[in-house]
C-alpha atoms as a PDB file:
ATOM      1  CA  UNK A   1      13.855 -12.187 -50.755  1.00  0.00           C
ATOM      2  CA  UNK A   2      14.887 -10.613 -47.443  1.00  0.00           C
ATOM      3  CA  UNK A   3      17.983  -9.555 -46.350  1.00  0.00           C
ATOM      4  CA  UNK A   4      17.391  -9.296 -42.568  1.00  0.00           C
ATOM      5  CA  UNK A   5      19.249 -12.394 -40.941  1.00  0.00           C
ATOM      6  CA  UNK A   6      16.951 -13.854 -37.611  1.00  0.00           C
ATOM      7  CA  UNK A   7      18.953 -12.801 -34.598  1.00  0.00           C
ATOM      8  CA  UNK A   8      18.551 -13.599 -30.864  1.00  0.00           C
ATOM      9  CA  UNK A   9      19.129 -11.232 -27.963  1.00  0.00           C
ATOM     10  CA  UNK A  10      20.154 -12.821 -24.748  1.00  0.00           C
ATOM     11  CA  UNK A  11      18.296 -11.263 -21.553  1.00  0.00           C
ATOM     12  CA  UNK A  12      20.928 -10.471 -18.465  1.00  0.00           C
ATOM     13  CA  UNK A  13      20.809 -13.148 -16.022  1.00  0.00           C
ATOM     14  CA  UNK A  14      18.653 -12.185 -12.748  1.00  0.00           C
ATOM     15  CA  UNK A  15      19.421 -13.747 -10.420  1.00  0.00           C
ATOM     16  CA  UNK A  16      19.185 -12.121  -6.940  1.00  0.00           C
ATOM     17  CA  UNK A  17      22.566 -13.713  -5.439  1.00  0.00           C
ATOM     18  CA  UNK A  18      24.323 -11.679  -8.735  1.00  0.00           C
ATOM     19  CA  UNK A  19      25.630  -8.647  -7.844  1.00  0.00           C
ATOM     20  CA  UNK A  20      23.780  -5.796  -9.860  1.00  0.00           C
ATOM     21  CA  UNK A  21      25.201  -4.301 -13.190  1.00  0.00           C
ATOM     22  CA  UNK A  22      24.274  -0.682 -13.126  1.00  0.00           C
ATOM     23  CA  UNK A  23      24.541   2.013 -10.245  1.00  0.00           C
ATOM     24  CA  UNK A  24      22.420   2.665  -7.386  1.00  0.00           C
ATOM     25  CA  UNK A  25      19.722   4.349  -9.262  1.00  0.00           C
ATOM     26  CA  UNK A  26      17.348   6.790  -8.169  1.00  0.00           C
ATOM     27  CA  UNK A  27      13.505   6.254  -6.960  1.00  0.00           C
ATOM     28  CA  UNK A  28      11.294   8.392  -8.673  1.00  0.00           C
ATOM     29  CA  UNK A  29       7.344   9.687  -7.786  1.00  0.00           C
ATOM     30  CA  UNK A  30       5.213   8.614 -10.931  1.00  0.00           C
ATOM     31  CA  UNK A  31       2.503   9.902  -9.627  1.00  0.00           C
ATOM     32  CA  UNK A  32       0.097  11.293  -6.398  1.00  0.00           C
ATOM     33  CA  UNK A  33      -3.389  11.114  -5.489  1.00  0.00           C
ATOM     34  CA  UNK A  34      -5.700  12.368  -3.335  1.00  0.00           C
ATOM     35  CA  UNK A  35      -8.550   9.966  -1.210  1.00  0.00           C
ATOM     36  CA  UNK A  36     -10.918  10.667  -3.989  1.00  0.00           C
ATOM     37  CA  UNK A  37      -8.176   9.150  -6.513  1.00  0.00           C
ATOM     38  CA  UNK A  38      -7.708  12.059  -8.457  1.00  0.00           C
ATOM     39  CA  UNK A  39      -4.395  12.349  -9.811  1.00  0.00           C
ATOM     40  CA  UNK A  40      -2.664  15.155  -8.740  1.00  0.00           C
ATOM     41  CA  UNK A  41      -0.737  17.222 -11.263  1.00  0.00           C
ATOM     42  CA  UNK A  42       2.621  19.191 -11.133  1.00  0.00           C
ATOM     43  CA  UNK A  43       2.760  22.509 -10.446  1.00  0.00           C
ATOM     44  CA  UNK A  44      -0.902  22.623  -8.926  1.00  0.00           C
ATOM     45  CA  UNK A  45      -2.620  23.755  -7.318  1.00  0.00           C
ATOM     46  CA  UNK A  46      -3.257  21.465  -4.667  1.00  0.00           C
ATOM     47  CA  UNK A  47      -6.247  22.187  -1.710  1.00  0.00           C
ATOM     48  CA  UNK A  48      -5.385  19.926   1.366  1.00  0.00           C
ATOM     49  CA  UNK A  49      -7.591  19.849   4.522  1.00  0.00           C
ATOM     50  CA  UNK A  50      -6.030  21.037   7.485  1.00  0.00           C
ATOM     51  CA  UNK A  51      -5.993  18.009   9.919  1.00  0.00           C
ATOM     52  CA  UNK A  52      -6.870  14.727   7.624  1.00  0.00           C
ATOM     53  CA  UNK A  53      -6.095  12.935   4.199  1.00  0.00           C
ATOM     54  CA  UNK A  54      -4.199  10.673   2.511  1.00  0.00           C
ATOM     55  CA  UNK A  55      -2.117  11.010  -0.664  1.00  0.00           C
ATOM     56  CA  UNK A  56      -1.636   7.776  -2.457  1.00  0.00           C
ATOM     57  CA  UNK A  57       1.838   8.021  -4.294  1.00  0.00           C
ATOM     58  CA  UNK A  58       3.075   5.454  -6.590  1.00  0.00           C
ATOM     59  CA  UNK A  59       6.849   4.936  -6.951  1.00  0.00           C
ATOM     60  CA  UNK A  60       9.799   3.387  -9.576  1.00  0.00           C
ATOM     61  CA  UNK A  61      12.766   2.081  -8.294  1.00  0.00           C
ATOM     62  CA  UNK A  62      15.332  -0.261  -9.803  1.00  0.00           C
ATOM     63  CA  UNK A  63      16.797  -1.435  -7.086  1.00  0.00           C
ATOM     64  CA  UNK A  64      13.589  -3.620  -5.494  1.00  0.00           C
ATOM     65  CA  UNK A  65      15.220  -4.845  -2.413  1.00  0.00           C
ATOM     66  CA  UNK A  66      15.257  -0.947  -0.906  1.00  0.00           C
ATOM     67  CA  UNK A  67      13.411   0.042   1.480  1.00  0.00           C
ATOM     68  CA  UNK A  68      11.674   3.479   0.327  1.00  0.00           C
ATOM     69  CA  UNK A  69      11.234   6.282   2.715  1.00  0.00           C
ATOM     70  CA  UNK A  70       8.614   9.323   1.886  1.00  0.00           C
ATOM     71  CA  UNK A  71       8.698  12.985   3.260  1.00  0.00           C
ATOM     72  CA  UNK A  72       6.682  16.073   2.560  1.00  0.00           C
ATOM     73  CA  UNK A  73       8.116  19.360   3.489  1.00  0.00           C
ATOM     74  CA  UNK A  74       6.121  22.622   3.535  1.00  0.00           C
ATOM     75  CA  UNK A  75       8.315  25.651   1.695  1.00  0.00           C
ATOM     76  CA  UNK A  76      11.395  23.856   2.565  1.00  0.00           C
ATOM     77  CA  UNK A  77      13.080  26.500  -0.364  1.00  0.00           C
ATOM     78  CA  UNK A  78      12.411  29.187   2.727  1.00  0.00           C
ATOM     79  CA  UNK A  79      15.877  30.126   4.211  1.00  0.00           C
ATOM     80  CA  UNK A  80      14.803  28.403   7.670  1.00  0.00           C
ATOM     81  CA  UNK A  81      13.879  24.488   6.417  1.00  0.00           C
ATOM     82  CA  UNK A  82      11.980  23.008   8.461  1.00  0.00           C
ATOM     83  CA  UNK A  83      11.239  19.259   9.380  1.00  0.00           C
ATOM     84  CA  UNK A  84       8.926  17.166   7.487  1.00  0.00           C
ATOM     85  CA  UNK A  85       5.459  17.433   8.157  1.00  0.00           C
ATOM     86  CA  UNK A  86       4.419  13.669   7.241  1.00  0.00           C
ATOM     87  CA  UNK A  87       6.689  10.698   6.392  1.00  0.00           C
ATOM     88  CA  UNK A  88       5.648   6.729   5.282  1.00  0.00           C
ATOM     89  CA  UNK A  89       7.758   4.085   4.575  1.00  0.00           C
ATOM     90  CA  UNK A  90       7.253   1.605   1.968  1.00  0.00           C
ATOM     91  CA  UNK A  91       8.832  -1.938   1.846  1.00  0.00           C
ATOM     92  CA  UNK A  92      11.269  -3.601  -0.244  1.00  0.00           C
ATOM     93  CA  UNK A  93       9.469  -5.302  -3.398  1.00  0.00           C
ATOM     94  CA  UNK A  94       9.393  -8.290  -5.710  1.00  0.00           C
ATOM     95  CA  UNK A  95       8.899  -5.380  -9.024  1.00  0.00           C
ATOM     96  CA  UNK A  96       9.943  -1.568  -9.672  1.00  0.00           C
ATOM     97  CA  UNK A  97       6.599  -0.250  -9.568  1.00  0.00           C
ATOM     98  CA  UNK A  98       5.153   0.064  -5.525  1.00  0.00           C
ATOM     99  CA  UNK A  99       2.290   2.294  -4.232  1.00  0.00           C
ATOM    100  CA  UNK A 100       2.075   3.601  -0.770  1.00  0.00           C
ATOM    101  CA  UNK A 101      -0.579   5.715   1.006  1.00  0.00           C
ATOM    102  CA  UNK A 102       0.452   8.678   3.859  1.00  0.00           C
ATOM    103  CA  UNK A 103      -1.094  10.033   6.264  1.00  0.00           C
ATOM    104  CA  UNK A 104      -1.591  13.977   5.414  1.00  0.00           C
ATOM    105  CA  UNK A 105      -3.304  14.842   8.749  1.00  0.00           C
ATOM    106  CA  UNK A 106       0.332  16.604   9.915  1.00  0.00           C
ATOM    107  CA  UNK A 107       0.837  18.764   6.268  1.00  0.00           C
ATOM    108  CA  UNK A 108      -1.356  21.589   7.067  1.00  0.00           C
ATOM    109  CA  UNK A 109      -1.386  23.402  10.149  1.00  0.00           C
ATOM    110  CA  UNK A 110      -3.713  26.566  11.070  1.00  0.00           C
ATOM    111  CA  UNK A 111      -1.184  28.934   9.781  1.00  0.00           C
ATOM    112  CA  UNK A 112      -1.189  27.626   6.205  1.00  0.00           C
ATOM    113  CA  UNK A 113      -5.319  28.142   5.415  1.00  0.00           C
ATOM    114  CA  UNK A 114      -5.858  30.620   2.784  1.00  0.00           C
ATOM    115  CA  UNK A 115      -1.878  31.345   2.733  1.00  0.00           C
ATOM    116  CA  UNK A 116      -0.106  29.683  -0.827  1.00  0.00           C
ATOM    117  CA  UNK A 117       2.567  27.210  -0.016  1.00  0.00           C
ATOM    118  CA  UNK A 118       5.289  25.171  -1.890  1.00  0.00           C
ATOM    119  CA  UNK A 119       4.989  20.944  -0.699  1.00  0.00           C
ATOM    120  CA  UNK A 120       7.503  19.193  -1.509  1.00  0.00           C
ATOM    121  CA  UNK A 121       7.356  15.314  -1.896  1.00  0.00           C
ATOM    122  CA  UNK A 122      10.503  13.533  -2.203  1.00  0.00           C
ATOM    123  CA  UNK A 123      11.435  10.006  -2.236  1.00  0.00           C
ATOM    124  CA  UNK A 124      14.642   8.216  -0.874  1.00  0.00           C
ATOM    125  CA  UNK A 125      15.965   5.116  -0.620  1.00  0.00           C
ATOM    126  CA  UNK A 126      18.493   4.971   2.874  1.00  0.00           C
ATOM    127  CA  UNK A 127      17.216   6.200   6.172  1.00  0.00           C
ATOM    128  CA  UNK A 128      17.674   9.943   6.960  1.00  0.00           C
ATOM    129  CA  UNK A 129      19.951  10.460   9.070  1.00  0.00           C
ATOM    130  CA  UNK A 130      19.600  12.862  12.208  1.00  0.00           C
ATOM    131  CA  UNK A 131      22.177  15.531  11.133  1.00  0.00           C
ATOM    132  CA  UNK A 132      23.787  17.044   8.420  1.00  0.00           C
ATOM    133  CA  UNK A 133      23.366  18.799   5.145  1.00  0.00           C
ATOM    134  CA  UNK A 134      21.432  19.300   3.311  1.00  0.00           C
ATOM    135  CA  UNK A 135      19.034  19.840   6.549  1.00  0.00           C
ATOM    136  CA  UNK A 136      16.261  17.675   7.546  1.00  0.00           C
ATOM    137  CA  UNK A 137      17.341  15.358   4.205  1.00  0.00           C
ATOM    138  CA  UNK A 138      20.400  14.293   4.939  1.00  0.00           C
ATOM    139  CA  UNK A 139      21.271  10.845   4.029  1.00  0.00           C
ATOM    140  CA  UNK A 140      24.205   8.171   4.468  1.00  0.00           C
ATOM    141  CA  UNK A 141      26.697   8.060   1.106  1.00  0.00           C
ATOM    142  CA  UNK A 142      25.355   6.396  -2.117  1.00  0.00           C
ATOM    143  CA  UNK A 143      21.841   7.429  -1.104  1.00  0.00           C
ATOM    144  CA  UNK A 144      19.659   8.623  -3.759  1.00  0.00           C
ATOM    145  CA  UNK A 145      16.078  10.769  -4.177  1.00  0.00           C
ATOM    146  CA  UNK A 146      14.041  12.796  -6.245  1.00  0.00           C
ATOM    147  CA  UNK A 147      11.199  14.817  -5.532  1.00  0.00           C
ATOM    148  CA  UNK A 148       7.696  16.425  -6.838  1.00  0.00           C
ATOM    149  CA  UNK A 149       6.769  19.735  -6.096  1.00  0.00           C
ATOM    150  CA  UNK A 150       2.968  21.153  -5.692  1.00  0.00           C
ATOM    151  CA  UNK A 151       1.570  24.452  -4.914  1.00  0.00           C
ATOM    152  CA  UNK A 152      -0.678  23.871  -1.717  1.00  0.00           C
ATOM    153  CA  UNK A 153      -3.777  25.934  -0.433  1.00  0.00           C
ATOM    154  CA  UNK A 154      -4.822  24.604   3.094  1.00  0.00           C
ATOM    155  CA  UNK A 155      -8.609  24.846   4.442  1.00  0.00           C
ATOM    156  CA  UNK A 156     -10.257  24.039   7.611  1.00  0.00           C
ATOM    157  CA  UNK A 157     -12.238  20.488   7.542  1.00  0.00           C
ATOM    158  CA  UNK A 158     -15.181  20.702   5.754  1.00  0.00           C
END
């Protein structure tokens, strides 16, 4: 004889003209790959040609009607930050889960072959904005981000 009575649980209603329940939350990277769609795995290292490539990165964000805007900073931790080197957008959605692919050809420059760098990936969902702290990431209030982090070796084109 069980004891267990049958319940029901009640999913929260969805539609889109509700206000949503939780906070703004956070996009997050799930993961990066190069053009040979390797995965590319935290800390690294990374080798990046200097001049071309693509990194596909997927994405997770709850709140599907942002628009999702992608940097990548070289050694950004250095006391003079610098702008990003590449940037791509990705549309609002219809799920959590989007993929978008960036052009690369702007990350490594002729000073960076053989010398090890830090790039830095991050994710946000509002529009930078052209000033304030912290510098170069700067975004509007209730903006959100996260970021990845790779050690980077630059080469000439092969």
């Amino acid at each position: 004889m069980s004891l267990l009575a049958p319940s029901c649980v009640s999913p929260p209603a969805l539609q889109l003209d509700q206000p949503d329940a939780g906070e703004n939350a956070a996009p997050v990277v799930t993961s990066v790959s190069n053009a040979a769609a390797v995965e590319l795995v935290e800390p690294g290292p990374v080798t990046l040609e200097r001049g071309r490539g693509t990194l596909s990165i997927r994405l997770r964000d709850a709140d599907v009607g942002d628009t999702l805007n992608v940097r990548m900073y070289v050694d950004y931790n250095r006391p003079d930050q610098t702008p990003a080197r590449a940037s791509c957008r990705v549309a609002p959605g219809t799920t959590v889960d989007r993929t978008t692919t960036c052009d690369i050809s702007g990350v490594c420059t002729s000073a960076d072959v053989g010398v090890e760098r830090l790039l830095w990936i991050e994710v946000f969902d509002r529009e930078l904005l052209d000033g304030g702290q912290p510098r170069f990431r700067a975004m509007p209030a209730g903006g959100a981000s996260s970021k990845w982090h790779f050690m980077m070796q630059c080469r000439e084109p092969q």
